[in-house]
Protein backbone atom coordinates (compact mmCIF):
# COMPACT_ATOMS: atom_id res chain seq x y z
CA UNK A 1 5.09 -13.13 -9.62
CA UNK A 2 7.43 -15.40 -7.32
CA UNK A 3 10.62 -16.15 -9.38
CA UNK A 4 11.20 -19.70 -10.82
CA UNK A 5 13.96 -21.71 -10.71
CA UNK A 6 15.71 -22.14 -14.32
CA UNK A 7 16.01 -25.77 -15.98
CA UNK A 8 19.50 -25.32 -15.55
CA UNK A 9 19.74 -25.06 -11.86
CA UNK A 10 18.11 -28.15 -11.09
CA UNK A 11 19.98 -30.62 -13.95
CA UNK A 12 22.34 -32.92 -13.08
CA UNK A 13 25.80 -30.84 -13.69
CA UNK A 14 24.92 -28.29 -11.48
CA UNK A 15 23.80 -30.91 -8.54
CA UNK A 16 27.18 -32.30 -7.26
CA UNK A 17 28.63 -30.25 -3.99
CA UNK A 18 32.49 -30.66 -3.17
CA UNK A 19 32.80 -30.98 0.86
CA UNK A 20 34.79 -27.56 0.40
CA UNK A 21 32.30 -25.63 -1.78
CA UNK A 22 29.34 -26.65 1.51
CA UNK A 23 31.58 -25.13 3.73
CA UNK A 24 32.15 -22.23 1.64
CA UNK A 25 27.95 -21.79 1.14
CA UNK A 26 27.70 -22.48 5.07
CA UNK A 27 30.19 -19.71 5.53
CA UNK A 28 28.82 -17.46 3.38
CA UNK A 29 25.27 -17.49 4.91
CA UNK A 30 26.04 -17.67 8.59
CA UNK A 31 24.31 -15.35 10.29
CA UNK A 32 26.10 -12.59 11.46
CA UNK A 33 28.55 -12.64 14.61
CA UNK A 34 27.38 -11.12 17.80
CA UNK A 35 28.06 -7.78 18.66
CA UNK A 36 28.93 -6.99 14.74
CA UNK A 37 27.52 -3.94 12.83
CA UNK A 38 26.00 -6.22 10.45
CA UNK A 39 23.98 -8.37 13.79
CA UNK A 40 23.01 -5.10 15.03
CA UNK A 41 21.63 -3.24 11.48
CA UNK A 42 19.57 -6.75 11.17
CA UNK A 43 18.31 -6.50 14.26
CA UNK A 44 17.51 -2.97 13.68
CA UNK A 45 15.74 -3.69 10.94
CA UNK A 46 13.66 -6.43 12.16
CA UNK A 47 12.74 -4.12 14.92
CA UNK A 48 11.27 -1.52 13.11
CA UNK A 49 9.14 -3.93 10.96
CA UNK A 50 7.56 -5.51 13.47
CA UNK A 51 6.94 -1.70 14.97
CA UNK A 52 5.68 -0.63 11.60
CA UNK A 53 3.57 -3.98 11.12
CA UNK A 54 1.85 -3.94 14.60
CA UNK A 55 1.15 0.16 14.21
CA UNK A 56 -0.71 -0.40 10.55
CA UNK A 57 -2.75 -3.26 12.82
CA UNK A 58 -3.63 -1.53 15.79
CA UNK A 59 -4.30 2.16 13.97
CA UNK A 60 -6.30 0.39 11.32
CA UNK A 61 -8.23 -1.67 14.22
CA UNK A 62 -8.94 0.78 16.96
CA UNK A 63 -8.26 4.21 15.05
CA UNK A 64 -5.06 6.52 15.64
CA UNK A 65 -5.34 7.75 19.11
CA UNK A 66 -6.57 4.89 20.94
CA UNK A 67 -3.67 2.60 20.23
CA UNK A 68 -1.10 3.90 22.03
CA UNK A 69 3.21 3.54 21.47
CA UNK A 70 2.85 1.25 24.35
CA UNK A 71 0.24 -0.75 22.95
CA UNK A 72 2.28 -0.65 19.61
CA UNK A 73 5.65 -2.16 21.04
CA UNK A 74 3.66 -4.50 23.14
CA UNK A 75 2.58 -5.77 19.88
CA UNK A 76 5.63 -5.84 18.00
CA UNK A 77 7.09 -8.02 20.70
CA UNK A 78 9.32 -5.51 22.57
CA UNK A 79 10.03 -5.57 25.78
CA UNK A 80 11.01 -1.50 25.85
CA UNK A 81 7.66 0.99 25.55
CA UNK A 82 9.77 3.73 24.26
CA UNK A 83 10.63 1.88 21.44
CA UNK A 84 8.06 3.47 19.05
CA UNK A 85 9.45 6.72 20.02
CA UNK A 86 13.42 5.76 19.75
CA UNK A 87 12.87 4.17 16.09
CA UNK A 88 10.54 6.50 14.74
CA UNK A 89 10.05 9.56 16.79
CA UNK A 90 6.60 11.09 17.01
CA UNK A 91 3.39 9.66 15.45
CA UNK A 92 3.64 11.69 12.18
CA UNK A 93 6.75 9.92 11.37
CA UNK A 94 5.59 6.42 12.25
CA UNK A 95 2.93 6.99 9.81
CA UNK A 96 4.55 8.21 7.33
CA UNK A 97 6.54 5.22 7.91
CA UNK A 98 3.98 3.06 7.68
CA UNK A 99 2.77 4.80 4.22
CA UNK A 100 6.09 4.76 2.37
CA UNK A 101 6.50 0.56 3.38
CA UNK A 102 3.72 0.87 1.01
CA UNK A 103 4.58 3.46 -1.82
CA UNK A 104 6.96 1.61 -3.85
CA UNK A 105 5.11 -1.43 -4.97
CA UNK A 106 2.06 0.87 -5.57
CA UNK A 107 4.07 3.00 -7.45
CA UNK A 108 5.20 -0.07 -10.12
CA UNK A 109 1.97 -1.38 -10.26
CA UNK A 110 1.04 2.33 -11.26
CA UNK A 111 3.91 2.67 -13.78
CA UNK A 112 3.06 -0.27 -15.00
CA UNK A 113 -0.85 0.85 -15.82
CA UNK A 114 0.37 3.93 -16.82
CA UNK A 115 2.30 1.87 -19.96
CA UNK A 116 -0.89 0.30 -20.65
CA UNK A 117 -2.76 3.26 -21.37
CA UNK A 118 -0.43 4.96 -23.39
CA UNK A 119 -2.09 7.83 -25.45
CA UNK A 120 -5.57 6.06 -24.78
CA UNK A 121 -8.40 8.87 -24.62
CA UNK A 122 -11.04 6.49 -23.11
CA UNK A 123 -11.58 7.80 -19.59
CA UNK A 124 -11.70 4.40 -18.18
CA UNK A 125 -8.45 3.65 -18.87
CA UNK A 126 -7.30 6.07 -16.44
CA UNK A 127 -9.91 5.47 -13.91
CA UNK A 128 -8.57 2.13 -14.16
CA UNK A 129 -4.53 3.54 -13.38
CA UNK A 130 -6.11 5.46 -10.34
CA UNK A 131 -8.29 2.23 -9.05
CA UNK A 132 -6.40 -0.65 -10.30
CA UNK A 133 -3.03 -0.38 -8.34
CA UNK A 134 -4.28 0.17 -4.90
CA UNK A 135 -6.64 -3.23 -5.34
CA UNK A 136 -4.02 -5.30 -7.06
CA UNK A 137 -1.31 -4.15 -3.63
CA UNK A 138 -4.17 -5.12 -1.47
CA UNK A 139 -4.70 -8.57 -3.22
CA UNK A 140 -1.04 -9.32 -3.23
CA UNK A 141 -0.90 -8.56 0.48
CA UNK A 142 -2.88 -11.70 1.19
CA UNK A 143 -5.61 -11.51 4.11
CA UNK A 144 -6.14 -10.41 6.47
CA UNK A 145 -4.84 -6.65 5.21
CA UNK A 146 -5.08 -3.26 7.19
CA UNK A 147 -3.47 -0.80 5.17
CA UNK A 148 -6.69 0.74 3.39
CA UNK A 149 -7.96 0.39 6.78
CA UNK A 150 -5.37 2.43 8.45
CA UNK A 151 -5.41 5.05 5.13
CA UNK A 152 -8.78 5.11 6.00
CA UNK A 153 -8.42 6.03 9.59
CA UNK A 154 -5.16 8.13 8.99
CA UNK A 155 -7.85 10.38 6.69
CA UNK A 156 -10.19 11.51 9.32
CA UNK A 157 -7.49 13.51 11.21
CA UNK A 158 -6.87 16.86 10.61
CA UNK A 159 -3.14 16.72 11.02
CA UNK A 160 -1.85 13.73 9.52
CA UNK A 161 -4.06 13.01 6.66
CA UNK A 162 -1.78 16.20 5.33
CA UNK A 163 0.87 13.80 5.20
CA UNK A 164 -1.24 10.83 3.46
CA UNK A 165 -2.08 13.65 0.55
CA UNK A 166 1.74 14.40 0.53
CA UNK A 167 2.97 11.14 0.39
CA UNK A 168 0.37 10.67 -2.47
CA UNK A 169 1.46 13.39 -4.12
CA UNK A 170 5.03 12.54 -4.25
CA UNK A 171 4.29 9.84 -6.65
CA UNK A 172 5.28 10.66 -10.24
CA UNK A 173 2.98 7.98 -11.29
CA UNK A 174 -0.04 9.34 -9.61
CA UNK A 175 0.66 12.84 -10.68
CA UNK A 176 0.80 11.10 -14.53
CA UNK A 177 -2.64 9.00 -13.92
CA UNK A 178 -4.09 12.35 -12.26
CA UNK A 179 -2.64 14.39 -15.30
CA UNK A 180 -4.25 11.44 -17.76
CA UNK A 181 -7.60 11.70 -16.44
CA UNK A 182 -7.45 15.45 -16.30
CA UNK A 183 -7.14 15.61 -19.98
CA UNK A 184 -9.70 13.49 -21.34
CA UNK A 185 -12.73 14.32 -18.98
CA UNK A 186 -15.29 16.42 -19.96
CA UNK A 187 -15.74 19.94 -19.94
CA UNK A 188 -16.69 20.39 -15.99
CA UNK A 189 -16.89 23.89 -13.91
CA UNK A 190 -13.54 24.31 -11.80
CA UNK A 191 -16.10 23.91 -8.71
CA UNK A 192 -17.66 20.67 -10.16
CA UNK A 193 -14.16 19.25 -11.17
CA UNK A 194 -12.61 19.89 -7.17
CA UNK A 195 -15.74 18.23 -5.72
CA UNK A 196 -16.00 15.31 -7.72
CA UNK A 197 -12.44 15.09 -7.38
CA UNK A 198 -12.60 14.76 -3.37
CA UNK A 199 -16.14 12.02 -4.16
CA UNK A 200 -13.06 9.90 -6.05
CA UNK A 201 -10.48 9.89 -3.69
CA UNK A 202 -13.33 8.86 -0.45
CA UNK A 203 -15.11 6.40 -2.92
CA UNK A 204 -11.93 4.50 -3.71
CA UNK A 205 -10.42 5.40 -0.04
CA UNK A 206 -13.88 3.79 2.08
CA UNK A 207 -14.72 1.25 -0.57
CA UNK A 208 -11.07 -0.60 -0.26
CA UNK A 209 -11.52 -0.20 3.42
CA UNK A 210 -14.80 -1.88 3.79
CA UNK A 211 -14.40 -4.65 1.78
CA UNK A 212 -10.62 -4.78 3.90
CA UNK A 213 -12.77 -4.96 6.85
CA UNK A 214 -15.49 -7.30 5.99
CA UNK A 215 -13.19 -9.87 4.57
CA UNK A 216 -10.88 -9.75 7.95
CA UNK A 217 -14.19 -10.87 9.61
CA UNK A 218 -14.78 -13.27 7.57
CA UNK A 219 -17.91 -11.98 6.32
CA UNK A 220 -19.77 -12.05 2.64
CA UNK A 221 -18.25 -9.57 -0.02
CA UNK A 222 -20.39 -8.04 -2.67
CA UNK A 223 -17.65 -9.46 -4.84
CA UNK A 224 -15.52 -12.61 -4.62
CA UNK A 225 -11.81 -11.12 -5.65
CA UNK A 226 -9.97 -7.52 -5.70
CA UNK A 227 -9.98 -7.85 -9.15
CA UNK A 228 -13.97 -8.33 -9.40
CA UNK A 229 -14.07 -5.55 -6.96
CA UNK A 230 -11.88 -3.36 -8.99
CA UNK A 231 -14.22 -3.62 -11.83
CA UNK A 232 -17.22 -1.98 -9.58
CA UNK A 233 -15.25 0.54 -8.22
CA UNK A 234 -14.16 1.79 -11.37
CA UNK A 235 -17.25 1.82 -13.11
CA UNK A 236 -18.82 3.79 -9.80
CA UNK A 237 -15.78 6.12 -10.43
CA UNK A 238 -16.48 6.62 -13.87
CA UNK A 239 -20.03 7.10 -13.93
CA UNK A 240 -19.11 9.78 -10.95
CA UNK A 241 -16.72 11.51 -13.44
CA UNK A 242 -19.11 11.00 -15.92
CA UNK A 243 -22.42 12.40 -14.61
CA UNK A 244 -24.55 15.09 -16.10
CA UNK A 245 -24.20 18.56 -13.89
CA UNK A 246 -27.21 19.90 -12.54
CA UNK A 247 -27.90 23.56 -14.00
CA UNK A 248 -27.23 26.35 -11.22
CA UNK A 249 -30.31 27.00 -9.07
């Protein structure tokens, strides 16, 4: 939630500015002189957003090979086609990049489900910590949005969705929700558990990225908010955890 200005900074005491103290706020937020560390590590920074911003478009929009690093600096407004390659180095890193601009909101937004739950023992509750942050990112992101998209995409390949599942797995909130779940479902074979397991993570993976897609175009949603979508794709998840088990044929 965008912070809001106190009372106090808006009354009358705090509205009267000496000649000196404007100077002293103008000199204070001046940019940066030219040619100074500080211009050049803004710059720097700058660059590599817009990099990072135009490769989650382009890879999300056209899949991860036919966007190339010239295609992706071309988008991020620079002038040099090695820049990709200078900031980031080879495509692995630029997506993991990309994933990690990511992580740390997800992660609170985890934590913060995670708190929620407590000791519940109502599977839902942890569907929810496993559903509910990635929707709730994706809604904050505005539209349009192309990171489920470009998880999406990053997935199919056999190379770098190793470093999506890494990334993922380097969350101590995930491993929690994960560990949450684990305890409270059902007795299930070791062979039923794995596969339903891999049915979560594409349900939740493809559904986000549909609905990503279809409401970049413009188009009809099954749902009219993230939230409202949320609530279908946990109860799909839960009636997938959920579901009888066929006996051995």
């Amino acid at each position: 939630m965008p912070a809001v200005a106190s009372i106090g900074a808006i009354s009358g005491r705090d509205t009267a500015v000496t000649a000196e103290g404007l100077d002293h706020s103008r000199r204070r937020h001046a940019c940066p002189p030219p040619g100074s560390p500080e211009r050049a590590r803004t710059a720097t920074g700058a660059t590599r957003e817009a990099i990072l911003t135009a490769a989650e478009r382009l890879f999300a929009e056209h899949g991860m090979y036919a966007a190339s690093d010239r295609q992706v600096s071309e988008a991020a407004g620079q002038g040099n086609n090695a820049a990709v390659g200078y900031h980031f180095g080879t495509k692995a890193d630029l997506v993991r990049a990309v994933a990690r601009r990511h992580a740390e909101r997800i992660e609170a937004l985890r934590e913060r489900a995670i708190v929620a739950a407590g000791d519940s023992r109502d599977v839902r509750d942890w569907v929810d910590c496993l559903v509910r942050p990635v929707t709730e990112h994706l809604a904050a992101l505005g539209s349009p949005t192309w990171y489920a998209r470009f998880c999406a995409q990053v997935m199919t390949d056999p190379v770098l969705h190793e470093i999506m599942l890494e990334e993922s797995m380097a969350s101590p909130a995930l491993r929690q929700a994960v560990e949450g779940l684990n305890r409270n479902l059902p007795e299930l074979p070791p062979e039923v558990r794995a596969e339903r397991g891999q049915m979560v993570r594409l349900l939740i993976l493809h559904t986000c990225a549909e609905r990503e897609r279809t409401l970049a175009e413009g188009a009809p949603t099954p749902r009219a908010t993230w939230a409202e979508a949320a609530d279908g794709l946990a109860d799909a998840v839960l009636g997938l955890w959920l579901a009888p088990v066929s006996p051995p044929r």
